[in-house]
C-alpha atoms as a PDB file:
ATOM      1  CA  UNK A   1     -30.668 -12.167 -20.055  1.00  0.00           C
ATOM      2  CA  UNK A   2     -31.606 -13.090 -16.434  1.00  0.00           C
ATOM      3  CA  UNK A   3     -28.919 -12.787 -13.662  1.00  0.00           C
ATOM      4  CA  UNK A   4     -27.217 -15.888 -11.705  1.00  0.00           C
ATOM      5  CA  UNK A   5     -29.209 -16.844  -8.711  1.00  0.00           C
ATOM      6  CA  UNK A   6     -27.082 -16.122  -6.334  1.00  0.00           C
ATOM      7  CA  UNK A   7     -27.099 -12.630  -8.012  1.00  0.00           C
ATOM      8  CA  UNK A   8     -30.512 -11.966  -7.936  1.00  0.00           C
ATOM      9  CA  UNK A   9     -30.851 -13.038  -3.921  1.00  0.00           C
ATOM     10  CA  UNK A  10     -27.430 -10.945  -2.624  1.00  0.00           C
ATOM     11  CA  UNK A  11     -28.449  -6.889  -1.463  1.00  0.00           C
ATOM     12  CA  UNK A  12     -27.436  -4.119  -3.198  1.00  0.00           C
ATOM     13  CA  UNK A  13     -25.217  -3.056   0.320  1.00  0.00           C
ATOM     14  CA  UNK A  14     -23.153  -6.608  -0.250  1.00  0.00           C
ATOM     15  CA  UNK A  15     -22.584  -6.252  -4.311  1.00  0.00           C
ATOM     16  CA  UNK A  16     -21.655  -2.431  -3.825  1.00  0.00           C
ATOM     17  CA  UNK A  17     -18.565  -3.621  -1.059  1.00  0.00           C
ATOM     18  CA  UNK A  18     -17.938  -6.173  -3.575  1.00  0.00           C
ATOM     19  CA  UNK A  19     -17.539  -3.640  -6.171  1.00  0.00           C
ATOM     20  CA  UNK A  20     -15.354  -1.411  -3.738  1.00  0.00           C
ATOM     21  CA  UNK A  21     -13.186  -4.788  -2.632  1.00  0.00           C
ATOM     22  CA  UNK A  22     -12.107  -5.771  -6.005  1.00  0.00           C
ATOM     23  CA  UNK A  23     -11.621  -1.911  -7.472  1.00  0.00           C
ATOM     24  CA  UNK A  24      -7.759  -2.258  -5.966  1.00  0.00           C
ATOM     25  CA  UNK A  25      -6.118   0.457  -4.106  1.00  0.00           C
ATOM     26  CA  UNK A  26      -7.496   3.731  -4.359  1.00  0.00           C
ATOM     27  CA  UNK A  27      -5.329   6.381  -6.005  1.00  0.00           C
ATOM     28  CA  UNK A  28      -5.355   9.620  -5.103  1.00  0.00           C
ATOM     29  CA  UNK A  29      -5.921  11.898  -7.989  1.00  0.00           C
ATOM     30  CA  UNK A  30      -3.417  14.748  -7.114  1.00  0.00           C
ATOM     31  CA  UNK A  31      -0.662  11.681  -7.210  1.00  0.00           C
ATOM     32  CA  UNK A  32      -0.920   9.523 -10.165  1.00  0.00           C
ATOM     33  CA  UNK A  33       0.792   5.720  -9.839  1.00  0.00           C
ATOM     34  CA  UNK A  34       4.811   6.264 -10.884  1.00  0.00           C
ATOM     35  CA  UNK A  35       6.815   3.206 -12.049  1.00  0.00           C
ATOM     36  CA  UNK A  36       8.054   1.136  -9.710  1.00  0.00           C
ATOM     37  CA  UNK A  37      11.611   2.269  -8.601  1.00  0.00           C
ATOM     38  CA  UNK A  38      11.172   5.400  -8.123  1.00  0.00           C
ATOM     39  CA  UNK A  39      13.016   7.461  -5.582  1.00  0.00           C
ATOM     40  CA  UNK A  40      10.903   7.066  -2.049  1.00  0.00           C
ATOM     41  CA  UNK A  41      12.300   8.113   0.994  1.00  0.00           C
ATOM     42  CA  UNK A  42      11.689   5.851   4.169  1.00  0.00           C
ATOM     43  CA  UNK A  43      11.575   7.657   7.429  1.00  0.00           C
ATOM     44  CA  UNK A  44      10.809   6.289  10.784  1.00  0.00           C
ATOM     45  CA  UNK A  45       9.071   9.782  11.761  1.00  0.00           C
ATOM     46  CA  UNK A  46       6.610  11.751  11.005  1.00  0.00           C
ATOM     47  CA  UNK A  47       8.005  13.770   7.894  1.00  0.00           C
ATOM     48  CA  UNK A  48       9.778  17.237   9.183  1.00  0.00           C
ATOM     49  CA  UNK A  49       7.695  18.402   5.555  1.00  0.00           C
ATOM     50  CA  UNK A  50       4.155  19.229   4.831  1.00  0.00           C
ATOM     51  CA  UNK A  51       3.340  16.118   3.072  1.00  0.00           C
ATOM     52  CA  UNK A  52      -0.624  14.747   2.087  1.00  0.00           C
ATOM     53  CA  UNK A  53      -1.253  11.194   3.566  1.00  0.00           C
ATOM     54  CA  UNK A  54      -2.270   8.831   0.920  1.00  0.00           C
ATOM     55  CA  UNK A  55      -2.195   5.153   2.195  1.00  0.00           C
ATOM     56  CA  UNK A  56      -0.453   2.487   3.751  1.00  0.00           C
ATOM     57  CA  UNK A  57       2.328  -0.034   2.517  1.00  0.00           C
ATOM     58  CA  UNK A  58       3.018  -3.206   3.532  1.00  0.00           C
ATOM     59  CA  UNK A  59       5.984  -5.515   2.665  1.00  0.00           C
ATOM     60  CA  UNK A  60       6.127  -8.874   3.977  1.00  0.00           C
ATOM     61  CA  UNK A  61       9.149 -10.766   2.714  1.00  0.00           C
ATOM     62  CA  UNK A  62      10.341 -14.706   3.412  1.00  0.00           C
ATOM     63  CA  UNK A  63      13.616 -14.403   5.946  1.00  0.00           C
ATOM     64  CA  UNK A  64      16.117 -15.353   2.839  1.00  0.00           C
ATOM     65  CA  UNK A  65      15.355 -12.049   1.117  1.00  0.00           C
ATOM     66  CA  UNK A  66      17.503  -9.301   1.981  1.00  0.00           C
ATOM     67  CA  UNK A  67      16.459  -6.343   3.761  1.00  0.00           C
ATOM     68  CA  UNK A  68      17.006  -4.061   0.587  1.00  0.00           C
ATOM     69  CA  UNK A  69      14.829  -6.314  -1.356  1.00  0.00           C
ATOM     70  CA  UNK A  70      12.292  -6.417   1.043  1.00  0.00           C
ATOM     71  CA  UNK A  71      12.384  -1.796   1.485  1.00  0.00           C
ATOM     72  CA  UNK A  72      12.332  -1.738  -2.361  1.00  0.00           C
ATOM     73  CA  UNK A  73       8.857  -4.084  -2.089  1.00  0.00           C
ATOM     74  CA  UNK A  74       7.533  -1.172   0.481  1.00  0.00           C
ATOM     75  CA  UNK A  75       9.189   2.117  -1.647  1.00  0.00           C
ATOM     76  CA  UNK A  76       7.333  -0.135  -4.880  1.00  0.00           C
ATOM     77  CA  UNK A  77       4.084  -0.117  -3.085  1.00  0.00           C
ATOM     78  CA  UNK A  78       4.211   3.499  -2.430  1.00  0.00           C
ATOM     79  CA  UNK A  79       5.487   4.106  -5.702  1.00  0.00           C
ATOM     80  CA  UNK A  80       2.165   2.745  -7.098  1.00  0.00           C
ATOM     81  CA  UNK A  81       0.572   5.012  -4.847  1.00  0.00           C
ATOM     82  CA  UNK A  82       1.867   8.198  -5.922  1.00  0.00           C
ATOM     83  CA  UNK A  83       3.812   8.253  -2.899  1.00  0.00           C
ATOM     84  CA  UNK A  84       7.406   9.613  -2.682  1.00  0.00           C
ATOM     85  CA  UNK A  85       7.494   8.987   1.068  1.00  0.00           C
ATOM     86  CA  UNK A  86       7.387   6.251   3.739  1.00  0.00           C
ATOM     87  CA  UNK A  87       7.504   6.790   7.457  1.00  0.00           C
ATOM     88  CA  UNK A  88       6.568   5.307  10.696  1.00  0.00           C
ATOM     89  CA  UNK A  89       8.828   2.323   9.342  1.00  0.00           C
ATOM     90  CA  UNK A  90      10.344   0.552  12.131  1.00  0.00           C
ATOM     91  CA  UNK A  91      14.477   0.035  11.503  1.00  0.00           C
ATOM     92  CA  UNK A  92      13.986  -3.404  12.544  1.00  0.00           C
ATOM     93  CA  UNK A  93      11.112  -5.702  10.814  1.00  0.00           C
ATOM     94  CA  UNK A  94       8.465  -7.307  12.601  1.00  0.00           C
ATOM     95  CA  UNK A  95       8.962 -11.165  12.099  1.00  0.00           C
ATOM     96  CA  UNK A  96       5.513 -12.546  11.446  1.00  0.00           C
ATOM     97  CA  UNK A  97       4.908 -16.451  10.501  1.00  0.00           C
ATOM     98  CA  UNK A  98       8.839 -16.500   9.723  1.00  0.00           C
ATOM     99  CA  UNK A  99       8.551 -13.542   7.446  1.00  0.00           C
ATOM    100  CA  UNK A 100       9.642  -9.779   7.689  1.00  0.00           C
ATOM    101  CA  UNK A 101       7.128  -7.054   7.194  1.00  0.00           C
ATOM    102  CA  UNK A 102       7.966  -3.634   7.033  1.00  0.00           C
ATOM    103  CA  UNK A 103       5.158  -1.055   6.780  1.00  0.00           C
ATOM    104  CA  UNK A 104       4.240   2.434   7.069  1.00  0.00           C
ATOM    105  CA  UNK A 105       2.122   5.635   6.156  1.00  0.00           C
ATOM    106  CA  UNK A 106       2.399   6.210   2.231  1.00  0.00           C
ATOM    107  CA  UNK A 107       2.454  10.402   1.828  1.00  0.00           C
ATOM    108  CA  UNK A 108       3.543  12.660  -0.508  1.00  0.00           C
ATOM    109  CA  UNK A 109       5.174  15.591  -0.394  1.00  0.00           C
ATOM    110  CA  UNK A 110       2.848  19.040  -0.819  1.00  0.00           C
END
């Protein structure tokens, strides 16, 4: 079987940050993806725990979408993460090309 042209001319340095790009989020072993809606706690803060960083979250939500809907996006994101905790979330959202984002840090509690 010979490869695709294009194939055979990119470098290995391009295919292997292709391979990384489409691989999706990294997971951190010690936290294993939970089902989305489960409990995550949203703090603007650092934690006042010992918690391990594990990513960042990012909800970006048209303006007719509530608030809640939009936070449950972010606490979804982090659930897939393994997180149980969100923080340096602003109270307010940014507004960004007429939608709300919310983000934050994505840790877990140690």
């Amino acid at each position: 079987m010979t490869c695709p042209r294009w194939l055979a001319r990119a470098s290995w340095p391009s295919l292997a940050a292709l391979a990384v790009a489409c691989g999706g989020p990294r997971v951190d072993p010690r936290y294993p993806p939970l089902p989305d809606g489960c409990p995550v706690q949203i703090l603007e803060n650092v934690p006042p725990t010992a918690t391990d960083n594990i990513g960042s979250a990012r909800a970006r939500c048209a303006t007719d979408v509530s608030r809640d809907d939009c936070i449950r996006e972010l606490k979804d994101q982090a659930c897939r993460l393994g997180g149980n905790i969100v923080w340096g979330v602003d109270f307010a959202p940014r507004v960004i090309d007429e939608k709300n984002e919310w983000s934050g840090r994505v840790a877990h509690t140690k």
